[in-house]
C-alpha atoms as a PDB file:
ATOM      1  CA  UNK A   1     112.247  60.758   5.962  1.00  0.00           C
ATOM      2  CA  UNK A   2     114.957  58.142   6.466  1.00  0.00           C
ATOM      3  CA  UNK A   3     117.289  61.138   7.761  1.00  0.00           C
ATOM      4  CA  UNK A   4     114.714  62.347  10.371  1.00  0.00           C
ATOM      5  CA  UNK A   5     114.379  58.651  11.385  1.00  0.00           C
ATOM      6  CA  UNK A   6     118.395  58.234  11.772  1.00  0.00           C
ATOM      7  CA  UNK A   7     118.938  61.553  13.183  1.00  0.00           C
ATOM      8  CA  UNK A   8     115.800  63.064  14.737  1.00  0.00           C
ATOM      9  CA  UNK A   9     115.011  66.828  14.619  1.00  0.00           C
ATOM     10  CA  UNK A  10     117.436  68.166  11.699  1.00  0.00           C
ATOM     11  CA  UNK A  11     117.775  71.756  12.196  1.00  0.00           C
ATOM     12  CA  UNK A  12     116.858  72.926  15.409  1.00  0.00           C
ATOM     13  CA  UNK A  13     115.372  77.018  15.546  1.00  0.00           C
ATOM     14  CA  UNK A  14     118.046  78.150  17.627  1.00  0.00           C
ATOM     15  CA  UNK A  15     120.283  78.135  14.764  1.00  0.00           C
ATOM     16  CA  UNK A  16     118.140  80.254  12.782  1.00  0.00           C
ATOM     17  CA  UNK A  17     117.440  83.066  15.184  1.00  0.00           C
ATOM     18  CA  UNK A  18     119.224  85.559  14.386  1.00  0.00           C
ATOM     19  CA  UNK A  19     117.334  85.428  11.140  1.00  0.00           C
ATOM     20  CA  UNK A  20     114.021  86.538  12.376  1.00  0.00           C
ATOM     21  CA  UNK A  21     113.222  90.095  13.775  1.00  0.00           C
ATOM     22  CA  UNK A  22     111.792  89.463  17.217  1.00  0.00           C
ATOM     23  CA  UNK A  23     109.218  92.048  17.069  1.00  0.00           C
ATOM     24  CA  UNK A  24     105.669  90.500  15.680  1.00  0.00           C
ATOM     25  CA  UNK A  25     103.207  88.461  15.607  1.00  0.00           C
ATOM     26  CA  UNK A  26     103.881  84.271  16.819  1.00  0.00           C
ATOM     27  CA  UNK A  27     105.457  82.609  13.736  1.00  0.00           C
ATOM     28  CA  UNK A  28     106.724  79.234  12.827  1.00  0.00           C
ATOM     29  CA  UNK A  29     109.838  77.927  14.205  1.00  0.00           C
ATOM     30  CA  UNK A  30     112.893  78.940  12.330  1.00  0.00           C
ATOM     31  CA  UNK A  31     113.932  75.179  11.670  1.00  0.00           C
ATOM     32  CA  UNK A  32     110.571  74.334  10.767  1.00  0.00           C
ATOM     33  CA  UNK A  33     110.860  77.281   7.722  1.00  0.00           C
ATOM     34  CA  UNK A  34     113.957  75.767   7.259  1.00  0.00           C
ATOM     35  CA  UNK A  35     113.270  72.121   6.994  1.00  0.00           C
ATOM     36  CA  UNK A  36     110.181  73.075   4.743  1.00  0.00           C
ATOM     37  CA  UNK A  37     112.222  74.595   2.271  1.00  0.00           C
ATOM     38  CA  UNK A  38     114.075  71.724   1.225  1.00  0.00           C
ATOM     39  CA  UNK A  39     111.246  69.417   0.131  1.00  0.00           C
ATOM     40  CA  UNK A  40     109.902  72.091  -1.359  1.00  0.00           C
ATOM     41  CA  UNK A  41     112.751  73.102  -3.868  1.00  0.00           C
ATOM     42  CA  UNK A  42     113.512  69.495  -4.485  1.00  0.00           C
ATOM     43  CA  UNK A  43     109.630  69.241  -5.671  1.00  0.00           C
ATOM     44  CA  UNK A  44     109.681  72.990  -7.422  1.00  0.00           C
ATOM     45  CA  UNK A  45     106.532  74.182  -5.199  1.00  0.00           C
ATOM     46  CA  UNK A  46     105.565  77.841  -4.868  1.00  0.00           C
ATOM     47  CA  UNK A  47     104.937  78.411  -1.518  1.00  0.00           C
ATOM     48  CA  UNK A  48     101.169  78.328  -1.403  1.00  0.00           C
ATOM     49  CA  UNK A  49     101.539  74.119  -2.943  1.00  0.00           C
ATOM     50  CA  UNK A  50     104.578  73.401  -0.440  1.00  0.00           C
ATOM     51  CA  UNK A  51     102.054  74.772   2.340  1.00  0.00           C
ATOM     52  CA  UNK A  52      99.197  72.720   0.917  1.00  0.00           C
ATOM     53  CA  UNK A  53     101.648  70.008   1.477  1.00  0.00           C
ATOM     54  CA  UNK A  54     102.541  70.422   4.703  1.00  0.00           C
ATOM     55  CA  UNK A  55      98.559  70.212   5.480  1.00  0.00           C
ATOM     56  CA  UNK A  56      97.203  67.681   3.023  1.00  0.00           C
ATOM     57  CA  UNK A  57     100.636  64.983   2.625  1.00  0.00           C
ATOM     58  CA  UNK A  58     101.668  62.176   5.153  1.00  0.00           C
ATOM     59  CA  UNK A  59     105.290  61.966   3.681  1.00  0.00           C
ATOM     60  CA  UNK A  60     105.782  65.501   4.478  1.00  0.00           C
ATOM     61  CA  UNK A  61     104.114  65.806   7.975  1.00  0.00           C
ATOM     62  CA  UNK A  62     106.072  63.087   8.983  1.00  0.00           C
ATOM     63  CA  UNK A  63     109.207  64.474   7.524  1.00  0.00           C
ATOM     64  CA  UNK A  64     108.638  67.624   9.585  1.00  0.00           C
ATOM     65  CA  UNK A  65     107.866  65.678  12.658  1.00  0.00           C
ATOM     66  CA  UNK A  66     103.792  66.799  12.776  1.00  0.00           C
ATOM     67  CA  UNK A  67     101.137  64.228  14.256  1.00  0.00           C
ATOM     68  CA  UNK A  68      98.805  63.160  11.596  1.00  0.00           C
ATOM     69  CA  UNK A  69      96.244  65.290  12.646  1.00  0.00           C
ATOM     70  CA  UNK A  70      98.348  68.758  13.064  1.00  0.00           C
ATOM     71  CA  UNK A  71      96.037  71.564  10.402  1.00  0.00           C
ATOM     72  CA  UNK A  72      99.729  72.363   9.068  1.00  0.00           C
END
């Protein structure tokens, strides 16, 4: 959290375009995946617990720069 408070947005999608086919259905940004992924290896989550995170945990909606009230 400190980081995103010195620095703002951390990874911004542009950088991780060229990642993601752009054929499909809407999908989250690329630097949101990203930025997920960290917290979630530092706290060994499977995916379905870091995305139960990212709905149900203040520290982490902050972190990714949600409002409080974002469904995740």
């Amino acid at each position: 959290m400190r980081i995103r408070d010195e620095f703002g947005a951390v990874f911004e999608s542009e950088q991780f375009v060229a990642g993601f086919a752009p054929r499909g259905g809407p999908s989250v940004s690329p630097g949101m995946l990203a930025l997920v992924s960290v917290p979630q290896y530092a706290e060994r989550l499977t995916d379905r617990q870091a995305a139960d995170a990212v709905r149900g945990r203040i520290d982490w909606k902050y972190a990714l720069g949600l409002q409080l009230a974002d469904p995740g």
